[in-house]
PDB file of N, CA and C in Angstrom:
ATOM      1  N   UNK A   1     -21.737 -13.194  -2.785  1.00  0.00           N
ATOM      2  CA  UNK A   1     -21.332 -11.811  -2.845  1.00  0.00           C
ATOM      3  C   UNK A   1     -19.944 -11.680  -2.231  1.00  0.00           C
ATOM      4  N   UNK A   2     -19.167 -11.040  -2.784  1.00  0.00           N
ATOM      5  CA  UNK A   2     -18.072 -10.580  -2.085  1.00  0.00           C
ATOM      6  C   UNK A   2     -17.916  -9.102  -1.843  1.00  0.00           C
ATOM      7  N   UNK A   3     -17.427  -8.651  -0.919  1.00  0.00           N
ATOM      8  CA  UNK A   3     -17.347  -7.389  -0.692  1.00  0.00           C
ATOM      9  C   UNK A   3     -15.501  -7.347   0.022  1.00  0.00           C
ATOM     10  N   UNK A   4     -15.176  -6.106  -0.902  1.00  0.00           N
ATOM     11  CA  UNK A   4     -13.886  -5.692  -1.149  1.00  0.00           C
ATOM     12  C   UNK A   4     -13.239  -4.352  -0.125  1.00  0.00           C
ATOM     13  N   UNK A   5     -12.918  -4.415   0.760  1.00  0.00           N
ATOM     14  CA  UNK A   5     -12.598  -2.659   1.441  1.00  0.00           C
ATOM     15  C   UNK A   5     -11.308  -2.099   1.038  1.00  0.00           C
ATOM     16  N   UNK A   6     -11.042  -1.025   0.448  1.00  0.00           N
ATOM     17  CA  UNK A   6     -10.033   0.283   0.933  1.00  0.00           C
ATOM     18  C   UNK A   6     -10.153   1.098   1.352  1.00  0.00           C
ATOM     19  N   UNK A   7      -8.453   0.999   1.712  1.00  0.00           N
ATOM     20  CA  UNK A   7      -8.782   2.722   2.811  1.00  0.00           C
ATOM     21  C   UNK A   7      -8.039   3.768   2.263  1.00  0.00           C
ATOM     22  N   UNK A   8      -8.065   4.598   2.242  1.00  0.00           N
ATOM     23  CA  UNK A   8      -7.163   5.696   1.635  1.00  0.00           C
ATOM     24  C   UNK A   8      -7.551   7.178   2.386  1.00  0.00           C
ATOM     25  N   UNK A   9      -6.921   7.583   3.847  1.00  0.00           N
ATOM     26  CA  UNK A   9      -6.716   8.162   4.783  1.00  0.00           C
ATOM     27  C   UNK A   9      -8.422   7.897   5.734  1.00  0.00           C
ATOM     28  N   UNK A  10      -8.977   8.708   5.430  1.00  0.00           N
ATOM     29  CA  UNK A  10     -10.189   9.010   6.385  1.00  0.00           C
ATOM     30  C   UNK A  10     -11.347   8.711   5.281  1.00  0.00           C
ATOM     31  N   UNK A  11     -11.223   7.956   4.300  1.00  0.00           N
ATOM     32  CA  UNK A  11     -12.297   7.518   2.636  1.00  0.00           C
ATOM     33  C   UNK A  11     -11.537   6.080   2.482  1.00  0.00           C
ATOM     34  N   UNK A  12     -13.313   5.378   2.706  1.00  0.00           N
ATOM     35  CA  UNK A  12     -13.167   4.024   2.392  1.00  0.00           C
ATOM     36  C   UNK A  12     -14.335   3.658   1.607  1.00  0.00           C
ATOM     37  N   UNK A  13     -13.803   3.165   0.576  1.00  0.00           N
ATOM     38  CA  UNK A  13     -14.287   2.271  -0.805  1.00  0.00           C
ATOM     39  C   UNK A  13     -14.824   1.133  -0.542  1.00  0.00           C
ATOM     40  N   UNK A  14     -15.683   0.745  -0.873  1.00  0.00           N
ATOM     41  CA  UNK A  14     -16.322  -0.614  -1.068  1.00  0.00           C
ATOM     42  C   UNK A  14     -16.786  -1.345  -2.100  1.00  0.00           C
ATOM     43  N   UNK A  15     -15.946  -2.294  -2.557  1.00  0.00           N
ATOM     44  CA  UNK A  15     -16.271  -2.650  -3.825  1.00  0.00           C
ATOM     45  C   UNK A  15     -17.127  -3.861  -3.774  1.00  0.00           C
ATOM     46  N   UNK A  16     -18.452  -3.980  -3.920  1.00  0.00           N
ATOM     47  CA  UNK A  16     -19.625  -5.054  -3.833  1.00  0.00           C
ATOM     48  C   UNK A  16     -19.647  -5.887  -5.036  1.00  0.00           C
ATOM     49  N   UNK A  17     -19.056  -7.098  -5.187  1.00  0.00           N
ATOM     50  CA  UNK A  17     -19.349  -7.884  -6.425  1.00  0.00           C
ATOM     51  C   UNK A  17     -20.591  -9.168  -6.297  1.00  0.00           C
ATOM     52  N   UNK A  18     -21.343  -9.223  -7.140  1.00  0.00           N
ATOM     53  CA  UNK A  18     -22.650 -10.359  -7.442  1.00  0.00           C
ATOM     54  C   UNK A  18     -23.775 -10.153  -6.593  1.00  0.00           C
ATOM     55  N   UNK A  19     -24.287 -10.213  -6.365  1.00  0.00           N
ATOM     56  CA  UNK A  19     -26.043 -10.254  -5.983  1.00  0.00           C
ATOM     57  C   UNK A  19     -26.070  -9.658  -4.570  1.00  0.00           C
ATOM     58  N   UNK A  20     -26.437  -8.104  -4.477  1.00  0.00           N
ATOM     59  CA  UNK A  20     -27.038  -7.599  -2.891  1.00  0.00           C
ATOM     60  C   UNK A  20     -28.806  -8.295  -2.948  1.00  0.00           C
ATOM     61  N   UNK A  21     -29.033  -9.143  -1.984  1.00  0.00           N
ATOM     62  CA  UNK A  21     -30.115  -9.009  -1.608  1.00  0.00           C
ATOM     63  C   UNK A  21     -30.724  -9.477  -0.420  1.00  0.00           C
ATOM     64  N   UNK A  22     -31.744 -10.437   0.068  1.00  0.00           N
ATOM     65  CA  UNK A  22     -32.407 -10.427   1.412  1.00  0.00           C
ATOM     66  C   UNK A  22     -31.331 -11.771   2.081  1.00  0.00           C
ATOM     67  N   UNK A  23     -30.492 -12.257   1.010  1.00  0.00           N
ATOM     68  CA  UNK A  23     -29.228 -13.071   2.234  1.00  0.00           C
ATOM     69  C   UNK A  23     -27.949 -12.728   2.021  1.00  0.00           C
ATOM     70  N   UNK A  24     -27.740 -11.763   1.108  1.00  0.00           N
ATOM     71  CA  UNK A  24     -26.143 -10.937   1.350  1.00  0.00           C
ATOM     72  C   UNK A  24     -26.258  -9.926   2.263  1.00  0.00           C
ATOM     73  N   UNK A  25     -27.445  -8.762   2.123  1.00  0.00           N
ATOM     74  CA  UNK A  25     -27.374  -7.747   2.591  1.00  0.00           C
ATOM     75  C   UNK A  25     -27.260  -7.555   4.367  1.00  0.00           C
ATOM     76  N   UNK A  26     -27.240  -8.387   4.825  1.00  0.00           N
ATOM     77  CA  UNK A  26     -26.532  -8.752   6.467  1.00  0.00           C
ATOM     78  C   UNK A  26     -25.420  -8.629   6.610  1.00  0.00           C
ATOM     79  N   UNK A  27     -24.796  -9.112   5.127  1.00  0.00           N
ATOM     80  CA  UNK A  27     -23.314  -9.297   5.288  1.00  0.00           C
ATOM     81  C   UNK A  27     -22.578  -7.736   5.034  1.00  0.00           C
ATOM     82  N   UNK A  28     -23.315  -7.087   4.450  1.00  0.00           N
ATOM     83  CA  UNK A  28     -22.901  -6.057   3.881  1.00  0.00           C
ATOM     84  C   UNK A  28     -23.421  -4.788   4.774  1.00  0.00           C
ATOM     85  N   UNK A  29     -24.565  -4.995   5.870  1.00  0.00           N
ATOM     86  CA  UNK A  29     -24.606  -4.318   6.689  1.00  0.00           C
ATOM     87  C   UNK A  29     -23.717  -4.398   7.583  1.00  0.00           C
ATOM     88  N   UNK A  30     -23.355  -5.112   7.986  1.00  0.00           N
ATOM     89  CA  UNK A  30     -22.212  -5.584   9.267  1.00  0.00           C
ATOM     90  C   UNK A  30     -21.147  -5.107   9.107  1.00  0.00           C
ATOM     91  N   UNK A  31     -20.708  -5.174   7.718  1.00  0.00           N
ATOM     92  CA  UNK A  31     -19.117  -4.732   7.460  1.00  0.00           C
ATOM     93  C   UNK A  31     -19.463  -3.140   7.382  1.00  0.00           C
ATOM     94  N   UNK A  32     -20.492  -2.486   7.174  1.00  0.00           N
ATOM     95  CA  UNK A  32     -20.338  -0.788   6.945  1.00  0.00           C
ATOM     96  C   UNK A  32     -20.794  -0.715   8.269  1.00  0.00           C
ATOM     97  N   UNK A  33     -21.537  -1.031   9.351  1.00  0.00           N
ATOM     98  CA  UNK A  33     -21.543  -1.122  10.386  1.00  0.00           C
ATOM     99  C   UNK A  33     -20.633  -0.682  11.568  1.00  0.00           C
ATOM    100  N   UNK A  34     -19.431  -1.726  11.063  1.00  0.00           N
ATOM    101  CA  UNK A  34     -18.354  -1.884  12.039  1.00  0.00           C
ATOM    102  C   UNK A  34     -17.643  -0.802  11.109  1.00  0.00           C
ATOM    103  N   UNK A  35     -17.542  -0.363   9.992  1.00  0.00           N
ATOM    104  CA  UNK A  35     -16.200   1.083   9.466  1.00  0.00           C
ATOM    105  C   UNK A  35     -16.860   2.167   9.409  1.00  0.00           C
ATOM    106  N   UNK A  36     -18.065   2.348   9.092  1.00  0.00           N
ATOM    107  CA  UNK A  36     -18.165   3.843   8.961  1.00  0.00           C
ATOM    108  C   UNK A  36     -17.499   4.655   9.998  1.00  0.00           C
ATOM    109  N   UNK A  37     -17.886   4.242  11.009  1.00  0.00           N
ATOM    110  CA  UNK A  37     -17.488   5.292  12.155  1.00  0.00           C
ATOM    111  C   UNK A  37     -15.843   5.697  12.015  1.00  0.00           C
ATOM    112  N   UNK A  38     -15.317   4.993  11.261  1.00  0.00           N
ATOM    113  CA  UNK A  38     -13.790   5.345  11.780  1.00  0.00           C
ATOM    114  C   UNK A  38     -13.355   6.126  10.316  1.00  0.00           C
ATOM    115  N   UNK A  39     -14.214   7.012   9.272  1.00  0.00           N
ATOM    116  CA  UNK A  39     -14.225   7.023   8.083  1.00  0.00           C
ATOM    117  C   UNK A  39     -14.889   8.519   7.825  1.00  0.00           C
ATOM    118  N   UNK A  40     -14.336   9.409   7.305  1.00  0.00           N
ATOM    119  CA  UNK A  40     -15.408  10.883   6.901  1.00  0.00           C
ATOM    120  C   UNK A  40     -16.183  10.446   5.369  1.00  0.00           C
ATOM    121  N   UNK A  41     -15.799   9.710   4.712  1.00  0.00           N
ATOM    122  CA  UNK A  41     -16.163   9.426   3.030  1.00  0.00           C
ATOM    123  C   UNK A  41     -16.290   8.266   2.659  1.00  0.00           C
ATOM    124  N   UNK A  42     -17.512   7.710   2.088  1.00  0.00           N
ATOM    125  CA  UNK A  42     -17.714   6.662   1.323  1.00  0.00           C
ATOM    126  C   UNK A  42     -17.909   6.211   0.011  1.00  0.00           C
ATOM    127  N   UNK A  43     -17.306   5.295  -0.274  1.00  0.00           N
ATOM    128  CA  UNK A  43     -17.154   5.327  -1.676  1.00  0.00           C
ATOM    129  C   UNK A  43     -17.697   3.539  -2.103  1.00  0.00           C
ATOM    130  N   UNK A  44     -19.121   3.643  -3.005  1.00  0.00           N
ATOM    131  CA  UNK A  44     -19.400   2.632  -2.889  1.00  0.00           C
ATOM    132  C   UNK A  44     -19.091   1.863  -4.474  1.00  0.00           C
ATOM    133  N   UNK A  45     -18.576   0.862  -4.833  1.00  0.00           N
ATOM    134  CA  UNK A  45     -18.057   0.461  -6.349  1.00  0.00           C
ATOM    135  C   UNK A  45     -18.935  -0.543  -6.682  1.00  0.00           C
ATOM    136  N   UNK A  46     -19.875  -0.166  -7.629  1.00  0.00           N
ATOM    137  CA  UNK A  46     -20.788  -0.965  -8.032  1.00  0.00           C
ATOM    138  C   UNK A  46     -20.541  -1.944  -9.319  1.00  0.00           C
ATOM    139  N   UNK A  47     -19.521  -2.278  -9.752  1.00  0.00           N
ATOM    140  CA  UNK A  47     -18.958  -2.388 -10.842  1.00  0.00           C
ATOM    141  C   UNK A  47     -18.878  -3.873 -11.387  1.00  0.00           C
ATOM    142  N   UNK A  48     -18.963  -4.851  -9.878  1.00  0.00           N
ATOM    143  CA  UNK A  48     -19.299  -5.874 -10.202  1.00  0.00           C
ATOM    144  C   UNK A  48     -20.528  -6.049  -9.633  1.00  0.00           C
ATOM    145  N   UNK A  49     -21.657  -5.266  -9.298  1.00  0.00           N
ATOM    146  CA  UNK A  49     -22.898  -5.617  -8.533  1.00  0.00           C
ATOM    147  C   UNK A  49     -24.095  -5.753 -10.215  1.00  0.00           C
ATOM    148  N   UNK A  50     -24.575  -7.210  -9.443  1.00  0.00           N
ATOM    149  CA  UNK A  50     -25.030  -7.670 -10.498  1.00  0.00           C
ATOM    150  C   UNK A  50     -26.779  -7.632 -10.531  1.00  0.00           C
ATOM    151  N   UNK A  51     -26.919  -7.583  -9.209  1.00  0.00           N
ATOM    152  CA  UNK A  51     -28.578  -7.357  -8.485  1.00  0.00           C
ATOM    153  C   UNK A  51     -28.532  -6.452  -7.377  1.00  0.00           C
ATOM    154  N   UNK A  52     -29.201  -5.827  -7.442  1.00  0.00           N
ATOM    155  CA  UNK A  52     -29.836  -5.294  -5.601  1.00  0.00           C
ATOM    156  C   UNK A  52     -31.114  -5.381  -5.676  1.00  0.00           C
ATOM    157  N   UNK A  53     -31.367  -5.999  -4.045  1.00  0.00           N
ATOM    158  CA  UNK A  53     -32.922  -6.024  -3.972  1.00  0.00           C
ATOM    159  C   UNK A  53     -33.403  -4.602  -2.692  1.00  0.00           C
ATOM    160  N   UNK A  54     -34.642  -5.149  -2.850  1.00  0.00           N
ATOM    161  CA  UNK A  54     -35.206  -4.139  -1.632  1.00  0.00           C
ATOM    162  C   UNK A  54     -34.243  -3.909  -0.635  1.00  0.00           C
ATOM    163  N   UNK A  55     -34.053  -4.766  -0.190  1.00  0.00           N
ATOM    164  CA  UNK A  55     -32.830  -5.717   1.170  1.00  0.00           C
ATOM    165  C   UNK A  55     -31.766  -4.773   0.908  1.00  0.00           C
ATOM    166  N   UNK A  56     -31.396  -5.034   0.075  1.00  0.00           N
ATOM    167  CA  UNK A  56     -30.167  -4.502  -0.242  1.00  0.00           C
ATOM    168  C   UNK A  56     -29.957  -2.666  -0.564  1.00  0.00           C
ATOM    169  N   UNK A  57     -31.095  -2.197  -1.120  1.00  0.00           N
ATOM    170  CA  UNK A  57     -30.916  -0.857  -1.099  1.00  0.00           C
ATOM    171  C   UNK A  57     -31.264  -0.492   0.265  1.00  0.00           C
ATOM    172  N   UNK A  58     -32.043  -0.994   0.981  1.00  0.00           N
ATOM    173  CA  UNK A  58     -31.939  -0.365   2.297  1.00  0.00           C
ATOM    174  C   UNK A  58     -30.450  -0.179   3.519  1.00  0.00           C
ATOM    175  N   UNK A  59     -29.630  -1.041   3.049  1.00  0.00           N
ATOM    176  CA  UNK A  59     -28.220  -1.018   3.745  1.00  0.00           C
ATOM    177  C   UNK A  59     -27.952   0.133   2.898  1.00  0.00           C
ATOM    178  N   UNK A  60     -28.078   0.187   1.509  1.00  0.00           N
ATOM    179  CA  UNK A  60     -27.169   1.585   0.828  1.00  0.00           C
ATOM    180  C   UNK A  60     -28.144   2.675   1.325  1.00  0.00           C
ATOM    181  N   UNK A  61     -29.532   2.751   1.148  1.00  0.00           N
ATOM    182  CA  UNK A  61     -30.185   3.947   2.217  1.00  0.00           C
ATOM    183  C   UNK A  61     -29.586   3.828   3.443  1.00  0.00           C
ATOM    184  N   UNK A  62     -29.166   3.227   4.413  1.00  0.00           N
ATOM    185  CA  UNK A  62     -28.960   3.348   5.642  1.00  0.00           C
ATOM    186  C   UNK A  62     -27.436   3.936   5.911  1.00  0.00           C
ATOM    187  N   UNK A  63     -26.181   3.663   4.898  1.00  0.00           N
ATOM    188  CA  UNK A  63     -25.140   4.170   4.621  1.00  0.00           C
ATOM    189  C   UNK A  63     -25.054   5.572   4.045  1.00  0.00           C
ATOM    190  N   UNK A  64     -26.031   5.761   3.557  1.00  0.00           N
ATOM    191  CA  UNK A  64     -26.386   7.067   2.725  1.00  0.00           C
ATOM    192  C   UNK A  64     -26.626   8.437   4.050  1.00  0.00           C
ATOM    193  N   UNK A  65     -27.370   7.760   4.519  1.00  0.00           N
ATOM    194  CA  UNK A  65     -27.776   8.648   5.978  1.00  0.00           C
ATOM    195  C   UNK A  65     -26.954   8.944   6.932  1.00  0.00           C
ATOM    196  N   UNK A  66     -26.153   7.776   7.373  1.00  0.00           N
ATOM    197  CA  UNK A  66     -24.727   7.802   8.143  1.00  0.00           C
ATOM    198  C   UNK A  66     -24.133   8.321   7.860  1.00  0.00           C
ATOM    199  N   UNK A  67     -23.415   8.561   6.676  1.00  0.00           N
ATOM    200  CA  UNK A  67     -22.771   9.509   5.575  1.00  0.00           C
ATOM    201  C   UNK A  67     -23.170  10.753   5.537  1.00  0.00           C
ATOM    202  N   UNK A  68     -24.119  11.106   5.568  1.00  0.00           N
ATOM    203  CA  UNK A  68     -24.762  12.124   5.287  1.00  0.00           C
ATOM    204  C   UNK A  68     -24.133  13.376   6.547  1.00  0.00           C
ATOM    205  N   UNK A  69     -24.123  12.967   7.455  1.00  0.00           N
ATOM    206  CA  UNK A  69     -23.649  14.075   8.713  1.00  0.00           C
ATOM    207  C   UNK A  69     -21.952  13.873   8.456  1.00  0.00           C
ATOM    208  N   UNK A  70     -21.368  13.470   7.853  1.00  0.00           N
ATOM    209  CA  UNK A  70     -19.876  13.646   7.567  1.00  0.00           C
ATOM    210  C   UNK A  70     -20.116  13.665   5.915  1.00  0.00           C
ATOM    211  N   UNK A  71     -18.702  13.750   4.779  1.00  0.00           N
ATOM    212  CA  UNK A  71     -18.479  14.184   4.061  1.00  0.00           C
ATOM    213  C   UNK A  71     -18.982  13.411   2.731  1.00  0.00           C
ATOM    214  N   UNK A  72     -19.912  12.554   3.341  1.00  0.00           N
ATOM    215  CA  UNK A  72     -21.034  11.918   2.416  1.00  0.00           C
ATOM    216  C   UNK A  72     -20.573  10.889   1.615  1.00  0.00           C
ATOM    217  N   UNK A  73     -21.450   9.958   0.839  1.00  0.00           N
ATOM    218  CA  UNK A  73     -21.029   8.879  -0.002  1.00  0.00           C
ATOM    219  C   UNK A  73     -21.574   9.043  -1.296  1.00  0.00           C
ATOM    220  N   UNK A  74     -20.511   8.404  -1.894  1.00  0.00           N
ATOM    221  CA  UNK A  74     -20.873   8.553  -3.627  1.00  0.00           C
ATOM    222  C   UNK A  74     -21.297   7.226  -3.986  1.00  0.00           C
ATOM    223  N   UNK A  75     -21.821   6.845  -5.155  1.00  0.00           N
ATOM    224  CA  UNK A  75     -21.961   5.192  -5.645  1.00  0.00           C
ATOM    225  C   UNK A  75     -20.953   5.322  -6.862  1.00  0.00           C
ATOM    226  N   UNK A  76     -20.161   4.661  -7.572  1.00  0.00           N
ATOM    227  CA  UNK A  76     -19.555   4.772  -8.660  1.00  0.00           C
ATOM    228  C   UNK A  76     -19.979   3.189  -9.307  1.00  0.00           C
ATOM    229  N   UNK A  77     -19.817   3.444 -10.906  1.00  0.00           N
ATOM    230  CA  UNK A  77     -19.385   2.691 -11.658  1.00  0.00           C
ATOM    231  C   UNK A  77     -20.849   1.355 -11.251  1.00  0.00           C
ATOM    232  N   UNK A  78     -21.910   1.895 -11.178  1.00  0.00           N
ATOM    233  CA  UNK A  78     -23.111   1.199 -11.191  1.00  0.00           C
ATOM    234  C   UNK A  78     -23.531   0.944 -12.584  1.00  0.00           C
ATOM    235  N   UNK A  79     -23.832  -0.299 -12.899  1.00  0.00           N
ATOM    236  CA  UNK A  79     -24.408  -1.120 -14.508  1.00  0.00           C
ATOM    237  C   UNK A  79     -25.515  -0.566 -14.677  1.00  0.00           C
ATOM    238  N   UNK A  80     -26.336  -0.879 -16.065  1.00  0.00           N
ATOM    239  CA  UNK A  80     -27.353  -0.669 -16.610  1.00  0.00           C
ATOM    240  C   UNK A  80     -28.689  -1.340 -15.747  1.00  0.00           C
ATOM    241  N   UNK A  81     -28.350  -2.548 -15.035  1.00  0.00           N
ATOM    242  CA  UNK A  81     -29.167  -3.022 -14.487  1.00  0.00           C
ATOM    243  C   UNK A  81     -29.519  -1.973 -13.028  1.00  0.00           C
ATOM    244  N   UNK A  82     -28.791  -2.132 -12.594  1.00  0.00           N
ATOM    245  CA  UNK A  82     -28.467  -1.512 -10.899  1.00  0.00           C
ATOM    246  C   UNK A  82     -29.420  -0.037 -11.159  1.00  0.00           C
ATOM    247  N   UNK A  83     -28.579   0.526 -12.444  1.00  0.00           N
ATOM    248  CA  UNK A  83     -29.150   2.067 -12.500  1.00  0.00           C
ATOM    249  C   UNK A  83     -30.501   2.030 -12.503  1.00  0.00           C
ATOM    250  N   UNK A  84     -31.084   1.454 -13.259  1.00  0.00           N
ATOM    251  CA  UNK A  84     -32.661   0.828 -13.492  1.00  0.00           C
ATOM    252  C   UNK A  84     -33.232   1.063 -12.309  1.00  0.00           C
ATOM    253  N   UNK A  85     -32.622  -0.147 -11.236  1.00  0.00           N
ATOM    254  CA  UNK A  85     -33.464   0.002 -10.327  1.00  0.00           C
ATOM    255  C   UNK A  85     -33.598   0.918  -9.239  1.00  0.00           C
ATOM    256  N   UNK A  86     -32.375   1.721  -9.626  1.00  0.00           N
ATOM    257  CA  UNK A  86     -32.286   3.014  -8.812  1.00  0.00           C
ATOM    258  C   UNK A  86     -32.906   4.447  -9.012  1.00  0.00           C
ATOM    259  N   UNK A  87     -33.448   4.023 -10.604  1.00  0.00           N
ATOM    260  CA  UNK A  87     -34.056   5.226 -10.999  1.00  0.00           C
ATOM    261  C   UNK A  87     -35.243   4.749 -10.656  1.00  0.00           C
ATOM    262  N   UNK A  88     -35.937   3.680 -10.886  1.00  0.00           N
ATOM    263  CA  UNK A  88     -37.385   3.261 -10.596  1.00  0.00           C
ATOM    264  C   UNK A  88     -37.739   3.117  -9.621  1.00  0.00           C
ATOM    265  N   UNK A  89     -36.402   3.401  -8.366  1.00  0.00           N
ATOM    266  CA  UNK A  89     -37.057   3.883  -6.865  1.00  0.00           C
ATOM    267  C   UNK A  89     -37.309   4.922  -6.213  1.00  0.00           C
ATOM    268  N   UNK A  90     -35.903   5.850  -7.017  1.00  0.00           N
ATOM    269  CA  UNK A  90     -36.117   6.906  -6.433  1.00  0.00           C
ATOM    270  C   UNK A  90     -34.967   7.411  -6.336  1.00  0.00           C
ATOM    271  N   UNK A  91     -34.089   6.428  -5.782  1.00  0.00           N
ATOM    272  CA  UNK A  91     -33.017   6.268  -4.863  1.00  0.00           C
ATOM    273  C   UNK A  91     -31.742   7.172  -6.055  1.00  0.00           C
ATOM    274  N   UNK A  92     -31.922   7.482  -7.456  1.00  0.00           N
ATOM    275  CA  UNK A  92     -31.318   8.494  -8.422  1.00  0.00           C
ATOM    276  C   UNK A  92     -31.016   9.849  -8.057  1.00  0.00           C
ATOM    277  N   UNK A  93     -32.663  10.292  -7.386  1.00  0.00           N
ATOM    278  CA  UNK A  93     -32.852  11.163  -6.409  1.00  0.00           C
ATOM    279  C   UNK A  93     -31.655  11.351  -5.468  1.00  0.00           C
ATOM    280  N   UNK A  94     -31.807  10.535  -5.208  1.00  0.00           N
ATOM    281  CA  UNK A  94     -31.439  10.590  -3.342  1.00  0.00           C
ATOM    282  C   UNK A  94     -29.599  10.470  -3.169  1.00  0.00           C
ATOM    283  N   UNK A  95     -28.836   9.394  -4.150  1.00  0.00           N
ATOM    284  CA  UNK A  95     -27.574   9.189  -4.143  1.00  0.00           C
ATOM    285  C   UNK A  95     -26.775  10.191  -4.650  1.00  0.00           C
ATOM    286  N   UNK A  96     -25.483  10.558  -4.675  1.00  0.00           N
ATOM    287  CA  UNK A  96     -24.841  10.862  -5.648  1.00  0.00           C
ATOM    288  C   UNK A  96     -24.113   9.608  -6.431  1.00  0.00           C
ATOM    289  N   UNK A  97     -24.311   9.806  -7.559  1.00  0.00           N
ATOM    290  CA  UNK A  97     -24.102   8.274  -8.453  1.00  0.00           C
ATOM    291  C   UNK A  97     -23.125   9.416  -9.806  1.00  0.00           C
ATOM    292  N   UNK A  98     -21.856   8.837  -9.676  1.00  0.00           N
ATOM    293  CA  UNK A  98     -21.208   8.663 -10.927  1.00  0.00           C
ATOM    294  C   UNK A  98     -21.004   7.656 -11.486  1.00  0.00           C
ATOM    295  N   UNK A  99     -20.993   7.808 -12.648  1.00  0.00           N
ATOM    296  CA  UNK A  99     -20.725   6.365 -13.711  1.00  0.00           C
ATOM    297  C   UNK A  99     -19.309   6.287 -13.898  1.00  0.00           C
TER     298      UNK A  99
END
């Protein structure tokens, strides 16, 4: 997995490419970990994300929540696959998701 950051004033982007799951998603907690705090907006780029697992939507639930008391996070540019599993959790509900 690679994970990509910009910043663009007080909104930072994250662009997640190849497989979130139970041995990336450490990696990907750690890095939103250490920035949210310094950040009002999140912007998550799903564009090369090729899997998420359980593992892995729980860091985007857990970013979602953090977010949530400042100016919140969006998901963008999530695949046919990703969407799938976001509608069959719930988590469609719960995000704001543009394509």
């Amino acid at each position: 997995m690679n994970i990509i950051k910009e910043t663009n004033d007080r909104k930072l982007t994250v662009k997640i490419e190849g497989r979130l799951d139970t041995s990336t998603a450490p990696e990907l907690s750690e890095v939103l970990d250490n920035s949210l705090s310094d950040f009002d907006s999140l912007v998550l780029d799903l564009a090369k994300l090729e899997y998420v697992s359980s593992a892995g939507l729980r860091v985007i639930l857990s970013a979602h929540k953090k977010m949530s008391t400042k100016e919140g996070m969006t998901v963008i540019n999530a695949g046919e696959a990703v969407l799938e599993i976001f509608d069959i959790t719930g988590f469609s509900d719960i995000l704001n998701i543009r394509k």
